[in-house]
Protein backbone atom coordinates (compact mmCIF):
# COMPACT_ATOMS: atom_id res chain seq x y z
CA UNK A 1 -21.99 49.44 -17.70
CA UNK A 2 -21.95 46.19 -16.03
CA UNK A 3 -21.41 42.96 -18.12
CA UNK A 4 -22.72 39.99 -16.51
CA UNK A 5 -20.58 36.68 -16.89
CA UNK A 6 -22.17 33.60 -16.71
CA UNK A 7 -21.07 31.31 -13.92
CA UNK A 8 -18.35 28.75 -14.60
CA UNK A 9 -19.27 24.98 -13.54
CA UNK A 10 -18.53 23.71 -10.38
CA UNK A 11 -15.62 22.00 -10.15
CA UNK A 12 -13.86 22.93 -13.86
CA UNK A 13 -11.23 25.54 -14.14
CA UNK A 14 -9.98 26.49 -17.94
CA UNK A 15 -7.42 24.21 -19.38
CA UNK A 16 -4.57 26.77 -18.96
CA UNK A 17 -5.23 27.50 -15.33
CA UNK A 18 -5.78 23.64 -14.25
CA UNK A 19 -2.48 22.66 -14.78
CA UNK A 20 -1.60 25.06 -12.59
CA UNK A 21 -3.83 25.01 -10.14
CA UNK A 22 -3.32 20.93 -9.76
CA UNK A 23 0.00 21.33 -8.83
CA UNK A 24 -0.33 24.50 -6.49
CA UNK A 25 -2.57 21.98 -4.56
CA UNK A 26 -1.28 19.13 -4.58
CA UNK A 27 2.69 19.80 -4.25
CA UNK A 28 2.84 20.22 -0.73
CA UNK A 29 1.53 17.04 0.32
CA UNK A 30 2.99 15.29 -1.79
CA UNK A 31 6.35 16.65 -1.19
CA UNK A 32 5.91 15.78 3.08
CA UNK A 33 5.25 12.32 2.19
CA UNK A 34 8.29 12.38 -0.43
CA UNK A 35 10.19 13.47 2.13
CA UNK A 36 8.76 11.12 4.61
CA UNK A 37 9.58 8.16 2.61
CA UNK A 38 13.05 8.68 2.06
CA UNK A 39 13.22 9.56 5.64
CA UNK A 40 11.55 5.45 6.20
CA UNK A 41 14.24 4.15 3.82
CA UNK A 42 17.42 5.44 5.75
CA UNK A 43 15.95 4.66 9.27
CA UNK A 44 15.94 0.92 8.17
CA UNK A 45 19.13 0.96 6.15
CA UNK A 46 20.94 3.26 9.48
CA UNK A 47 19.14 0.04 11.61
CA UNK A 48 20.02 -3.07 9.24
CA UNK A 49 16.51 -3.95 7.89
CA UNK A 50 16.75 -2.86 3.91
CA UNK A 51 16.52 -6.22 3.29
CA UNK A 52 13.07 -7.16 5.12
CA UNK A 53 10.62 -7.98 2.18
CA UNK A 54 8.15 -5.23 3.05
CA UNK A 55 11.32 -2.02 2.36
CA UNK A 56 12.27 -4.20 -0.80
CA UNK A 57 9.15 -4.38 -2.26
CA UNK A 58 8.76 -0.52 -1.25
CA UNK A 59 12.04 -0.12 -3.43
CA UNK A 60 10.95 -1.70 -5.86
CA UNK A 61 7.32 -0.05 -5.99
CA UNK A 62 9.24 3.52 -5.83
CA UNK A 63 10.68 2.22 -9.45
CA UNK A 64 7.46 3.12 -10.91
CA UNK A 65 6.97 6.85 -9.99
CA UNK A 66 9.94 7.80 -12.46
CA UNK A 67 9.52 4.90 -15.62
CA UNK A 68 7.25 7.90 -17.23
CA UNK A 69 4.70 4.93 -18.15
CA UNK A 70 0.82 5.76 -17.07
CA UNK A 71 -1.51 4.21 -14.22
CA UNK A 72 1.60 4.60 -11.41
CA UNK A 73 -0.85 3.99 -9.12
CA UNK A 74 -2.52 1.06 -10.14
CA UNK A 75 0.67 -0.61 -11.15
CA UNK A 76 2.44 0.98 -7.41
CA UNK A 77 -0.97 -1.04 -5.87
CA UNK A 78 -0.29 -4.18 -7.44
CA UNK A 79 3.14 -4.74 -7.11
CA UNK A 80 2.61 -4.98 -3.32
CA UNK A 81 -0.18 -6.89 -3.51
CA UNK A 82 -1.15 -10.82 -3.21
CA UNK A 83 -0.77 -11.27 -6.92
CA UNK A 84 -2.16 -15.33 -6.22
CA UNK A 85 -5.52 -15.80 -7.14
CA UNK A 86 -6.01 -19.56 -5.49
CA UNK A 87 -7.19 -19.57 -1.75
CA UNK A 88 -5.05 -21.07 0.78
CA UNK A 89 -6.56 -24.26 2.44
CA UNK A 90 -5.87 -22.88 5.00
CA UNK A 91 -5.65 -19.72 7.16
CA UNK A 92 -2.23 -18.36 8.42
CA UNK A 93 -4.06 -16.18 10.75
CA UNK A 94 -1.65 -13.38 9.73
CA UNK A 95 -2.69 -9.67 9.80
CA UNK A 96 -2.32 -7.80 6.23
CA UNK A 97 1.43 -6.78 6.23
CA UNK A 98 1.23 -4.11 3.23
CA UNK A 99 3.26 -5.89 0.92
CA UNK A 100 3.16 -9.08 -0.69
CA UNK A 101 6.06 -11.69 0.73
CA UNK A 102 6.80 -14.63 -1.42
CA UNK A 103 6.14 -18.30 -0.39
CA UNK A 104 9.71 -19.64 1.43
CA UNK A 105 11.47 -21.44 -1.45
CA UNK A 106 11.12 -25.27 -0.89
CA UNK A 107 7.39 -24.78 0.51
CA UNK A 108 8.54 -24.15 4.44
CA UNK A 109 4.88 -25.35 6.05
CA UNK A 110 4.25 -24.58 10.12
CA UNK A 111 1.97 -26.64 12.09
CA UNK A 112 0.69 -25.57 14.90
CA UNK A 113 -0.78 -27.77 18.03
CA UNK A 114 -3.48 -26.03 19.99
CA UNK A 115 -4.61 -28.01 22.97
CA UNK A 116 -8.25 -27.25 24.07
CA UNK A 117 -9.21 -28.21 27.56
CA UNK A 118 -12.96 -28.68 28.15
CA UNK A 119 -14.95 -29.11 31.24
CA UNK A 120 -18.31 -31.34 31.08
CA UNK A 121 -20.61 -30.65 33.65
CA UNK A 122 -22.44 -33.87 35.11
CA UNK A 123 -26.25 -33.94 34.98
CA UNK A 124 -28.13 -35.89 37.23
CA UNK A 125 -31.20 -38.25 35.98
């Protein structure tokens, strides 16, 4: 006698075996770019550039995988992120960098001169 089993919903797995199943999936990858991180950290320590902004703020985002508090990612996100909500007058012309980098203290401001030659061609009457 067969009994016939009525099919479970896509994408749900019981509450016991989800757990489970999460972390069989997701372990691996996440280990490799555990791994790959710390591997980041000591090439720029062995090479004397722990200090640049972009591996302190890294530091200082990796804080928030072990405080235990929710929304790590979010709050990872936003701590190296532009947290300024005013527009600059004007453009820098910089490329995103991937973490957010201070203003110099005493409000260091670069000028730039571009010279722009232009050639005018005559036109006859």
């Amino acid at each position: 006698m067969s009994t016939k089993r009525s099919p479970r919903p896509q994408g749900k797995l019981p509450a016991a075996a989800s757990s489970r199943v999460l972390v069989d999936h997701g372990f691996v990858p996440v280990r490799a770019k555990l791994i790959e991180v710390a591997a980041f950290l000591d090439r720029v320590e062995r090479y004397g550039a722990a200090d640049d902004f972009r591996c302190v703020a890294l530091r200082k985002a990796a804080r928030i995988l072990l405080d235990g508090k929710p929304e790590r990612a979010r709050r990872t996100l936003e701590s190296l992120s532009d947290p300024t909500t005013k527009p600059d007058a004007v453009s820098t012309g910089k490329a995103a960098l991937g973490a957010w980098q201070p203003p110099a203290a005493g409000g260091v401001k670069v000028k730039m001169k571009v010279k722009v030659k232009v050639k005018v061609a005559a036109t006859r009457r």
